[in-house]
N, C-alpha and C. Protein backbone atom coordinates (compact mmCIF):
# COMPACT_ATOMS: atom_id res chain seq x y z
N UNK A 1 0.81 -1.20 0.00
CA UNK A 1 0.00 0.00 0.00
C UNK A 1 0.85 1.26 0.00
N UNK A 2 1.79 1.33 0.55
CA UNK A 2 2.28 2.16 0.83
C UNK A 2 3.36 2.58 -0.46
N UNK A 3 3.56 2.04 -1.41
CA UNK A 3 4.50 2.00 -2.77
C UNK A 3 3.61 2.92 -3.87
N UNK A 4 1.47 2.63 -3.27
CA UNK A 4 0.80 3.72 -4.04
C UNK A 4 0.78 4.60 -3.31
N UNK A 5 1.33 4.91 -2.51
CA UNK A 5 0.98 6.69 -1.64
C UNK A 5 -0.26 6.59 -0.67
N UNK A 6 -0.61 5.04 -0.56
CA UNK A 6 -1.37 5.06 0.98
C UNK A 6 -0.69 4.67 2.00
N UNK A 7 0.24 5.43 2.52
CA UNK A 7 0.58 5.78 3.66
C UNK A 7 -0.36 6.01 5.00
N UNK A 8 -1.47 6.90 4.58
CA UNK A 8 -2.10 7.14 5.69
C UNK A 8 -3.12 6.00 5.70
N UNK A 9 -3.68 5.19 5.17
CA UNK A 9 -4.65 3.97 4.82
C UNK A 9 -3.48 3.11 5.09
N UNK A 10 -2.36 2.79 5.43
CA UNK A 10 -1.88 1.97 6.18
C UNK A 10 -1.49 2.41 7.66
N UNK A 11 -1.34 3.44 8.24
CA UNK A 11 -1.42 3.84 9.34
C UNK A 11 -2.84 3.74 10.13
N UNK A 12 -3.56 3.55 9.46
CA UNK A 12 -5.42 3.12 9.28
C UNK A 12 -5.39 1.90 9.97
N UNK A 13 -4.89 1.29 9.54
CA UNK A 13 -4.99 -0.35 9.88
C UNK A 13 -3.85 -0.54 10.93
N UNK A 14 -2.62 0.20 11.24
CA UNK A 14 -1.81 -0.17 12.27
C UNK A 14 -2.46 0.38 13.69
N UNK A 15 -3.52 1.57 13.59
CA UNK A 15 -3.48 1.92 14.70
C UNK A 15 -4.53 1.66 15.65
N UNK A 16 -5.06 1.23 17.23
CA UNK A 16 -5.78 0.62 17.54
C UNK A 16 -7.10 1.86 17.53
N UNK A 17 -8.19 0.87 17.06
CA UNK A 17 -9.13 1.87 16.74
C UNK A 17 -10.05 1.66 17.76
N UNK A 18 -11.62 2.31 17.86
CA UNK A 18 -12.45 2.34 18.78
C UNK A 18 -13.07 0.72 18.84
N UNK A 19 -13.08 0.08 17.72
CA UNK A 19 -13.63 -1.37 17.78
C UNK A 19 -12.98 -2.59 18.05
N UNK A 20 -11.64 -2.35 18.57
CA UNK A 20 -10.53 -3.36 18.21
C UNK A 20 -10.55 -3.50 20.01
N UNK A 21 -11.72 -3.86 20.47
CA UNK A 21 -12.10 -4.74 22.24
C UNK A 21 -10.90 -5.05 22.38
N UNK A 22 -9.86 -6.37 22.16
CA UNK A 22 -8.88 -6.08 22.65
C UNK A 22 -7.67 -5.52 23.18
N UNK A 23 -7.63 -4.07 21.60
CA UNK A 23 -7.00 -3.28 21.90
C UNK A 23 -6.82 -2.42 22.83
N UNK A 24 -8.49 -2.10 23.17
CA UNK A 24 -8.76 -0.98 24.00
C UNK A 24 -8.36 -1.26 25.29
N UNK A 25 -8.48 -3.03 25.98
CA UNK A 25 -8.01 -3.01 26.88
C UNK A 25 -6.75 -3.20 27.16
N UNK A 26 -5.73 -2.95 26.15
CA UNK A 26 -4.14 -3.43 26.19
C UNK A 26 -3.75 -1.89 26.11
N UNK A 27 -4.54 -1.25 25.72
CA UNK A 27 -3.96 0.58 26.01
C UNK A 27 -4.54 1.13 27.13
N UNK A 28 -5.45 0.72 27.71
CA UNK A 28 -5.78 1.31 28.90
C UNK A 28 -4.89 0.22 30.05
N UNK A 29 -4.12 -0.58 30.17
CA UNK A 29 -3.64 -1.52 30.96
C UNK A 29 -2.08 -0.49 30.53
N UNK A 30 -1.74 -0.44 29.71
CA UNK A 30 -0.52 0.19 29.05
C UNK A 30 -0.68 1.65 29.71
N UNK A 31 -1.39 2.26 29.91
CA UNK A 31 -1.90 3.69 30.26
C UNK A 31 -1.31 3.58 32.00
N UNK A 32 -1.71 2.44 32.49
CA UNK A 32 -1.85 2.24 33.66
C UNK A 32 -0.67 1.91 34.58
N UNK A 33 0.27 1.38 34.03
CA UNK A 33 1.14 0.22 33.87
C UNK A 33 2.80 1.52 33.19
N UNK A 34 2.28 2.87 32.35
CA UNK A 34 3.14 3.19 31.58
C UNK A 34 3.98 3.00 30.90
N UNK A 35 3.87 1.52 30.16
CA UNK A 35 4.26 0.85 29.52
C UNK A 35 3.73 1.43 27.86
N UNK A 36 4.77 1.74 27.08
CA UNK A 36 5.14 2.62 25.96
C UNK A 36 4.56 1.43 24.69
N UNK A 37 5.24 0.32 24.82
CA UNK A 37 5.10 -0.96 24.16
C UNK A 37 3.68 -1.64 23.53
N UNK A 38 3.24 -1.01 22.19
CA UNK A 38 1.69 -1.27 22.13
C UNK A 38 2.02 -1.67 20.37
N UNK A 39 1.03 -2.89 20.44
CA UNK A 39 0.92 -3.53 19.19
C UNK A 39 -0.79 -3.54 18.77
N UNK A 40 -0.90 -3.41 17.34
CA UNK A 40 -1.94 -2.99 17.44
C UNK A 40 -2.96 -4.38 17.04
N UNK A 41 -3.97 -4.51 17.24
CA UNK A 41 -5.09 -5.42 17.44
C UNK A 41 -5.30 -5.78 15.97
N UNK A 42 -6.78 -6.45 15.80
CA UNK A 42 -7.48 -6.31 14.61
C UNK A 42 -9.01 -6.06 15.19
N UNK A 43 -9.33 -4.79 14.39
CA UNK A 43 -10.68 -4.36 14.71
C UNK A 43 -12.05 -5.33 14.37
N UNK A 44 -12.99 -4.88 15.18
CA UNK A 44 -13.77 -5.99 14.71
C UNK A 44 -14.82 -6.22 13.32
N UNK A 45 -13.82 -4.75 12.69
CA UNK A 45 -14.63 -3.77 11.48
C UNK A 45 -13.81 -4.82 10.64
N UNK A 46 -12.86 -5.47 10.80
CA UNK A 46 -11.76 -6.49 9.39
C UNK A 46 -12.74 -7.93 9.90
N UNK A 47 -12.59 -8.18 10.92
CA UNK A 47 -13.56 -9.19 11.34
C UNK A 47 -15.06 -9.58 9.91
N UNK A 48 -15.55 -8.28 10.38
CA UNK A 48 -16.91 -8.26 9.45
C UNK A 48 -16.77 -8.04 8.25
N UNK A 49 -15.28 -7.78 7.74
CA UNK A 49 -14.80 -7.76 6.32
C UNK A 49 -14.56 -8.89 5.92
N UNK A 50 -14.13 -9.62 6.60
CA UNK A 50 -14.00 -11.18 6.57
C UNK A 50 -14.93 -12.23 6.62
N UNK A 51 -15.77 -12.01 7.15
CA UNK A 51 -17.27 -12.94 6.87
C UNK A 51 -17.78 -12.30 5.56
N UNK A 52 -17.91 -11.24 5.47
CA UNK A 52 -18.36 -10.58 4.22
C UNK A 52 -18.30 -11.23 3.00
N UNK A 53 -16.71 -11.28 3.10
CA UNK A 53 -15.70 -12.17 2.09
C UNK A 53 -16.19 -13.31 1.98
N UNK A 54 -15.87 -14.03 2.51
CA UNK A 54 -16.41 -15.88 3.21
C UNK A 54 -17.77 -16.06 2.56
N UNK A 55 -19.27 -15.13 3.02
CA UNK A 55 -20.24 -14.94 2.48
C UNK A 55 -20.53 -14.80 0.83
N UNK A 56 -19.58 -14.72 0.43
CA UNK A 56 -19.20 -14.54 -1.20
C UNK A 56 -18.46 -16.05 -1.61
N UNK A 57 -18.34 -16.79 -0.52
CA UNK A 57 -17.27 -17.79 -1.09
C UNK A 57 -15.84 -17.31 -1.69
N UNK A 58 -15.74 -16.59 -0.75
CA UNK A 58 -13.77 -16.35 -1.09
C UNK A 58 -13.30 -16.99 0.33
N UNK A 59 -12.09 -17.79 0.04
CA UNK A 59 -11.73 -18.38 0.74
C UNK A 59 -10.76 -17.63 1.15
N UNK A 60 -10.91 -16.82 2.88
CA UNK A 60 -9.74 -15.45 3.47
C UNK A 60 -9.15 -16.27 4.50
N UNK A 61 -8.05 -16.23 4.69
CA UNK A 61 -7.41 -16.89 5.91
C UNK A 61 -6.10 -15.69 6.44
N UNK A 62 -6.47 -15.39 7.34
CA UNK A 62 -4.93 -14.63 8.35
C UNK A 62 -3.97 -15.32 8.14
N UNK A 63 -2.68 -14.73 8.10
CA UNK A 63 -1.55 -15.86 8.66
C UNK A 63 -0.81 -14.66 9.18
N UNK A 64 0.46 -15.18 9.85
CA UNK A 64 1.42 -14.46 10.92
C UNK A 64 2.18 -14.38 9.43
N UNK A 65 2.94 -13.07 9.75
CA UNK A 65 4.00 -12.53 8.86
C UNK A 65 5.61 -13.10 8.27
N UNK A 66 5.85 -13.71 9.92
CA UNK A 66 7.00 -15.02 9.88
C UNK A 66 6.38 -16.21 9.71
N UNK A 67 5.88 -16.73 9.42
CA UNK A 67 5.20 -17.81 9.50
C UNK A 67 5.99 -18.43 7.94
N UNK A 68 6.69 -19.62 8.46
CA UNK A 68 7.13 -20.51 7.22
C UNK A 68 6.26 -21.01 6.14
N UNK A 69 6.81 -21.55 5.10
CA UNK A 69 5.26 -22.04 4.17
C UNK A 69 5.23 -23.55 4.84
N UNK A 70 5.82 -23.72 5.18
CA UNK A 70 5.12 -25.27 5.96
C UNK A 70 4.06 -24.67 7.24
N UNK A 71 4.64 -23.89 7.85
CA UNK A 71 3.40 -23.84 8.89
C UNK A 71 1.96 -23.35 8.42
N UNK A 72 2.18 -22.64 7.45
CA UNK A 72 1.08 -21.85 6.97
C UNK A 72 -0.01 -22.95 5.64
N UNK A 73 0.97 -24.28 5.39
CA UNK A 73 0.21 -25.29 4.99
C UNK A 73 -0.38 -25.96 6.15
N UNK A 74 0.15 -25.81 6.98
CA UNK A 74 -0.32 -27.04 8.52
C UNK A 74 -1.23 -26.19 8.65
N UNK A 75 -1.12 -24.76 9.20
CA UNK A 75 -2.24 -23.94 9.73
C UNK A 75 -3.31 -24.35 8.74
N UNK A 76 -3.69 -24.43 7.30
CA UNK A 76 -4.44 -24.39 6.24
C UNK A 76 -5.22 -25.73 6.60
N UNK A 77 -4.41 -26.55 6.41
CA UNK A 77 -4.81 -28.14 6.69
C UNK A 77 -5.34 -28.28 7.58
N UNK A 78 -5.59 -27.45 9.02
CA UNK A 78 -5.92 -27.55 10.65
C UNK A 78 -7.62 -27.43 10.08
N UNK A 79 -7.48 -26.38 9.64
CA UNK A 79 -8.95 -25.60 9.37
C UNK A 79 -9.68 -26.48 8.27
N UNK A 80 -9.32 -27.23 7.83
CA UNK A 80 -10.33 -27.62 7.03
C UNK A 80 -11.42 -28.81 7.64
């Protein structure tokens, strides 16, 4: 995204937003705690982008960023 000049539509998605329940409570614990160290969630707005998807018959699956291609066949294979 960021190679077309959405920069700020990827700062969109890194940062924890009002719907991302887990987030909210890992920044208010972080708030508390003053702990600087914050990773950001997935909102529950990609959630409903994702059934959306699914609902169409597209087959969407997450994977972790390091994630080897063997694990990410095992992960594949788990789910079916």
């Amino acid at each position: 995204l960021e190679a077309y000049g959405a920069s700020h539509t990827l700062q969109e998605f890194l940062t924890v937003k009002s719907d991302d329940v887990i987030g909210r409570a890992r920044v208010y614990e972080a708030i508390v705690k003053g702990d600087a160290n914050l990773e950001p969630g997935v909102p529950e707005s990609f959630h409903v982008l994702i059934k959306e998807l699914q609902s169409l018959v597209l087959d969407v699956d997450l994977e972790e960023e390091n994630m080897s291609v063997g694990e990410k066949r095992k992960l594949a294979s788990s789910k079916k």
